[in-house]
N, C-alpha and C. Protein backbone atom coordinates (compact mmCIF):
# COMPACT_ATOMS: atom_id res chain seq x y z
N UNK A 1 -18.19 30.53 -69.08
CA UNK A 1 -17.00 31.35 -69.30
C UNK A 1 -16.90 31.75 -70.77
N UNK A 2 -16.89 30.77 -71.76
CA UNK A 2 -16.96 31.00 -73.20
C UNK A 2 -17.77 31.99 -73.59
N UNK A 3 -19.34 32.09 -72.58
CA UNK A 3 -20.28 33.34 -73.49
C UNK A 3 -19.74 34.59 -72.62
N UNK A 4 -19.44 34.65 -71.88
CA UNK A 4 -18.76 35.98 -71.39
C UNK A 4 -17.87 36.07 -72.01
N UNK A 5 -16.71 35.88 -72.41
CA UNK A 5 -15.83 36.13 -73.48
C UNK A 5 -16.46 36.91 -74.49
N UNK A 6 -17.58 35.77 -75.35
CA UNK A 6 -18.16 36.32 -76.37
C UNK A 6 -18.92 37.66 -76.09
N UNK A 7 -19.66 37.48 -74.88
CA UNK A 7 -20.36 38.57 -74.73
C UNK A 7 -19.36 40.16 -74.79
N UNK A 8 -18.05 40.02 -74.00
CA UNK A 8 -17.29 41.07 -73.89
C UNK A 8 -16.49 41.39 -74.98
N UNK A 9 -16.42 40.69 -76.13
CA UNK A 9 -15.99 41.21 -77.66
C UNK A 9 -17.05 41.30 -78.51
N UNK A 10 -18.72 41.07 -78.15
CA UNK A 10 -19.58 41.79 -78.93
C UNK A 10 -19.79 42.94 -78.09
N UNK A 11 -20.09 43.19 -76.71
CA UNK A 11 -20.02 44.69 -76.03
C UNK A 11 -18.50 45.60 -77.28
N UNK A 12 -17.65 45.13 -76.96
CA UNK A 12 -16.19 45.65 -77.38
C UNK A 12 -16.75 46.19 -79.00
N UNK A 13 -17.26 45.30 -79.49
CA UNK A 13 -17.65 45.51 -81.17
C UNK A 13 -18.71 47.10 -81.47
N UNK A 14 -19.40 46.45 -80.50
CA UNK A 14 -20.71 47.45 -80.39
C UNK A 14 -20.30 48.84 -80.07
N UNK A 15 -19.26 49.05 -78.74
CA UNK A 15 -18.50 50.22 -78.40
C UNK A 15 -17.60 50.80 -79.84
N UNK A 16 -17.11 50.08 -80.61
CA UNK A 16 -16.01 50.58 -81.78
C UNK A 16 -17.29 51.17 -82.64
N UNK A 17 -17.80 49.95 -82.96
CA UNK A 17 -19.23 50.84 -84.44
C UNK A 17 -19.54 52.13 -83.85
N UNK A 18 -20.33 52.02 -82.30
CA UNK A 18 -20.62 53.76 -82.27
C UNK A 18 -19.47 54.67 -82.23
N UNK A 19 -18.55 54.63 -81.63
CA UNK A 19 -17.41 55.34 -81.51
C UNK A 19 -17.37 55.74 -83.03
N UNK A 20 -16.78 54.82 -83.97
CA UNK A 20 -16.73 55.28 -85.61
C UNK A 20 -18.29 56.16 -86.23
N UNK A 21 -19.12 55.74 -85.59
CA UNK A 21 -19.99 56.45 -86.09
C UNK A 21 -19.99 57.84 -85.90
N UNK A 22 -20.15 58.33 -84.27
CA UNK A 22 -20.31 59.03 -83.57
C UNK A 22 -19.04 60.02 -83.90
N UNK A 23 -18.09 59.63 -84.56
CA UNK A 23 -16.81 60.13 -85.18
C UNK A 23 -17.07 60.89 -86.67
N UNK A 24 -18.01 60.04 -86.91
CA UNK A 24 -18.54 60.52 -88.29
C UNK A 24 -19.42 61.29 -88.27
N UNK A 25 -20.47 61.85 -87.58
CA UNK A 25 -21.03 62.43 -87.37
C UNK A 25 -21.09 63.37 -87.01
N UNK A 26 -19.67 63.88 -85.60
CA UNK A 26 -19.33 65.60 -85.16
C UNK A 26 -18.20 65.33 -85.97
């Protein structure tokens, strides 16, 4: 249960960086 947690706020992390990137970019 603990690494799914973790796993779904590093997915969550990973989704924000590209989003900001991908923001920065168009």
């Amino acid at each position: 249960m603990v690494t799914n947690i973790l796993r779904n706020l590093n997915n969550f992390h990973i989704h924000n960086l590209a989003s900001k990137w991908f923001d920065f970019v168009a």
